[in-house]
N, C-alpha and C. Protein backbone atom coordinates (compact mmCIF):
# COMPACT_ATOMS: atom_id res chain seq x y z
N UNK A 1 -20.16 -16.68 29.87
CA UNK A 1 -19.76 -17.52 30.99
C UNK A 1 -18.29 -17.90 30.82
N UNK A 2 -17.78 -17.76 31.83
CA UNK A 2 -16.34 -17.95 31.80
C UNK A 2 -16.12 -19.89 31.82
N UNK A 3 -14.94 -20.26 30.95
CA UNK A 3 -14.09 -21.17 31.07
C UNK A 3 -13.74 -22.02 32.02
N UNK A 4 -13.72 -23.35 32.13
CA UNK A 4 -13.45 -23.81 33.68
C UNK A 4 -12.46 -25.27 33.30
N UNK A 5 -11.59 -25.45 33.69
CA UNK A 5 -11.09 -26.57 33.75
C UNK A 5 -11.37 -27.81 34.71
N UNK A 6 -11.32 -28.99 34.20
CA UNK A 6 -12.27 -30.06 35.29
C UNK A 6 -10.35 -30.64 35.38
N UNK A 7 -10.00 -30.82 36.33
CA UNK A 7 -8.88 -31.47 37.04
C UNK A 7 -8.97 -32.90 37.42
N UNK A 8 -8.25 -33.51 37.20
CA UNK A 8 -8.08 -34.94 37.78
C UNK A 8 -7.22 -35.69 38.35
N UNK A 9 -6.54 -35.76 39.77
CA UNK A 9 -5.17 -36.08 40.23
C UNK A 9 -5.28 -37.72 40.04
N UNK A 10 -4.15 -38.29 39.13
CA UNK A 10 -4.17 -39.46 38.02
C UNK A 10 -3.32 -40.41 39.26
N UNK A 11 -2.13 -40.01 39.59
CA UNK A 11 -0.73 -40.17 40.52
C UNK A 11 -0.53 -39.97 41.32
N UNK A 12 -0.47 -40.39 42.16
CA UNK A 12 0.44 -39.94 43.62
C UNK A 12 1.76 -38.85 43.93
N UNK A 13 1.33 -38.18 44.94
CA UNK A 13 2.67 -36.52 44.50
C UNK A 13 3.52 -37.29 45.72
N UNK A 14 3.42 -38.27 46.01
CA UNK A 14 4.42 -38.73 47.38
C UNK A 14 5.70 -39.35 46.92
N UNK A 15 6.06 -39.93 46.71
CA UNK A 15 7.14 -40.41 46.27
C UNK A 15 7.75 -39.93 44.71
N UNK A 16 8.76 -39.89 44.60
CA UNK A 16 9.95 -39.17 43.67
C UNK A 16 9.72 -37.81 43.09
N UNK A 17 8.79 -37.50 43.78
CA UNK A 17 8.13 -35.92 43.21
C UNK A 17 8.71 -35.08 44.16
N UNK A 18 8.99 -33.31 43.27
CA UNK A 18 10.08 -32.58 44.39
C UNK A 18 8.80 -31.86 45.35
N UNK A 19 9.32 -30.99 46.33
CA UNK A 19 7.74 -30.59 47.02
C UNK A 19 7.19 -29.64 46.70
N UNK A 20 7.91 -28.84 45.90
CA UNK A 20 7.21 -27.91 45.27
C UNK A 20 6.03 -28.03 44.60
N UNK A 21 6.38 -29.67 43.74
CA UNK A 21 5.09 -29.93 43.09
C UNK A 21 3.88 -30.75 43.86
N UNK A 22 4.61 -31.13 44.85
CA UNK A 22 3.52 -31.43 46.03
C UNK A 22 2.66 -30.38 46.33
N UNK A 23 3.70 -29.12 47.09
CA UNK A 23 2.63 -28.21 46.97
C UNK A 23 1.82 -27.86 45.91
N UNK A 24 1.99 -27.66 44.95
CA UNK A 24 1.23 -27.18 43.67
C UNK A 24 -0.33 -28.05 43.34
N UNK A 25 0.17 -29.19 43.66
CA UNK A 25 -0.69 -30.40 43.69
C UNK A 25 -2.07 -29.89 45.17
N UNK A 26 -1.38 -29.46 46.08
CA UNK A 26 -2.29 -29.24 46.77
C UNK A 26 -3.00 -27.93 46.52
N UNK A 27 -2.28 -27.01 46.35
CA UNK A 27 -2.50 -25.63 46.18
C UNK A 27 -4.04 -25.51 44.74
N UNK A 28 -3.64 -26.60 44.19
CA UNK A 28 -4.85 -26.52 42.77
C UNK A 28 -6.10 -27.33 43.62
N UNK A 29 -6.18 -27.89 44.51
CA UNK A 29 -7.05 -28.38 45.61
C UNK A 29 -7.23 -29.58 45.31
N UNK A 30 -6.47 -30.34 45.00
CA UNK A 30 -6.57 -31.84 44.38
C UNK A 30 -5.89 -32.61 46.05
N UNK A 31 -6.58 -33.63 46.97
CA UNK A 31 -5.64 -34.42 48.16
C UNK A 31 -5.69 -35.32 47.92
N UNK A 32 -6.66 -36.40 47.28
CA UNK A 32 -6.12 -37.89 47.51
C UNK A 32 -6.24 -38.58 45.65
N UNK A 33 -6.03 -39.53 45.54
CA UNK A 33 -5.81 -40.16 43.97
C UNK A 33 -7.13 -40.05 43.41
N UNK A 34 -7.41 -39.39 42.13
CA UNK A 34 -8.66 -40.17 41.62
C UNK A 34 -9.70 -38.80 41.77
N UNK A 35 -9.18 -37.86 42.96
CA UNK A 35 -10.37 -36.30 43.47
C UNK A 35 -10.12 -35.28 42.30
N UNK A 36 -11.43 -34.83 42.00
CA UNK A 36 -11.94 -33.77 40.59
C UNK A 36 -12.15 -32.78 41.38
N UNK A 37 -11.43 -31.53 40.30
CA UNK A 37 -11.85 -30.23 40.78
C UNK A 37 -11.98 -29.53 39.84
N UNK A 38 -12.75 -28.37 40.06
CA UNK A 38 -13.20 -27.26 38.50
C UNK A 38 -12.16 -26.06 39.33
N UNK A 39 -11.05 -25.47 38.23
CA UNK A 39 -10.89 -24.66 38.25
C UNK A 39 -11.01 -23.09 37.17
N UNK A 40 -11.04 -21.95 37.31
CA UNK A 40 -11.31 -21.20 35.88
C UNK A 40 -10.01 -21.66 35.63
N UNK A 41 -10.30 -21.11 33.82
CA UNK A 41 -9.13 -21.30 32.85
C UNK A 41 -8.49 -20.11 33.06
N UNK A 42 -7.15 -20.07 33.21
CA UNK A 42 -6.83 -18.65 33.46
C UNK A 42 -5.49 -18.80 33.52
N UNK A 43 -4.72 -18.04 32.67
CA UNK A 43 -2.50 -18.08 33.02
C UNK A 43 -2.11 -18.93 34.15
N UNK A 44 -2.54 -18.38 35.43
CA UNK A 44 -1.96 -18.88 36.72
C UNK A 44 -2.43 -20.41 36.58
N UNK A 45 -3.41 -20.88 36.49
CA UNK A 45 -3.75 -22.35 37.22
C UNK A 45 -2.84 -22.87 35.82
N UNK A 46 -3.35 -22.84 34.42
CA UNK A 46 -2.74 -23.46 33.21
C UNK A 46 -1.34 -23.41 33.57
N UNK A 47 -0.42 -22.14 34.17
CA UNK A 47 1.16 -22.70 34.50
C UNK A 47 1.36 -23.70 35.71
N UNK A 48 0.07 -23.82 36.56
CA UNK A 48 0.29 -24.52 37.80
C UNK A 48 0.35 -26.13 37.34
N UNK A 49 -0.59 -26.51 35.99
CA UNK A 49 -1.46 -27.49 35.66
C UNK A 49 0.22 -27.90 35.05
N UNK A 50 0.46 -26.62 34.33
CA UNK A 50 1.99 -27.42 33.44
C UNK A 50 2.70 -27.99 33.81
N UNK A 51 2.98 -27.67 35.35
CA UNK A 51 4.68 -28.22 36.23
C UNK A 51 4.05 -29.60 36.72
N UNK A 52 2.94 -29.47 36.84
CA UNK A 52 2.50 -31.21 37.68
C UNK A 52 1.73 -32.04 36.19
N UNK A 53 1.89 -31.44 35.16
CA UNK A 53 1.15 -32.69 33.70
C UNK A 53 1.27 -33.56 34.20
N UNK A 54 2.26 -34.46 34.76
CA UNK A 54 2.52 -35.69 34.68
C UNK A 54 1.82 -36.39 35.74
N UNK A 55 1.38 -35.77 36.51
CA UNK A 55 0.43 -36.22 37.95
C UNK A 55 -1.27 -36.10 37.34
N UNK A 56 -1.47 -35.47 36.49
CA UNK A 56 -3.12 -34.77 36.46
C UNK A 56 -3.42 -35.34 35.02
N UNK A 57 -4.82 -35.09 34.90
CA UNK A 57 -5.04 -34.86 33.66
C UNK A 57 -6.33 -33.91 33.08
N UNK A 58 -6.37 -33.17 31.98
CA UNK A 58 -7.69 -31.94 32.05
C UNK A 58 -8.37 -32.06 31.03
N UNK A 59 -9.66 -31.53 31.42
CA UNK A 59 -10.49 -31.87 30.34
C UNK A 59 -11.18 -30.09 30.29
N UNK A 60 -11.44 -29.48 29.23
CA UNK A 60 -11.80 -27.84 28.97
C UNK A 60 -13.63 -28.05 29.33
N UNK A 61 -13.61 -27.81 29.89
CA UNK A 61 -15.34 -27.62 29.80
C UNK A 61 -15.92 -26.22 29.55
């Protein structure tokens, strides 16, 4: 069974954040403060997860 990361948007991407990482923020499917999402573990999402650390936080399941 494959790897899954549990996501957690911690912060708000609205204010002083550039939009790129807004998008990114949306793009990993996270919209309002506090919403969990499972994504697989995999290069792409782990570099997506890197540029927004400071907004999220992950737990390996």
């Amino acid at each position: 069974m494959a790897k899954t990361l549990t996501i957690k948007l911690v912060k708000s991407p609205i204010c002083g954040v550039k939009k790129d990482q807004t998008a990114t923020v949306r793009a990993l499917g996270l919209h309002k403060v506090n919403s969990v999402v499972e994504q697989p573990d995999n290069e792409s999402i782990r570099g997506m997860i890197f540029k927004v650390k400071h907004l999220v936080t992950v737990e390996e399941n």
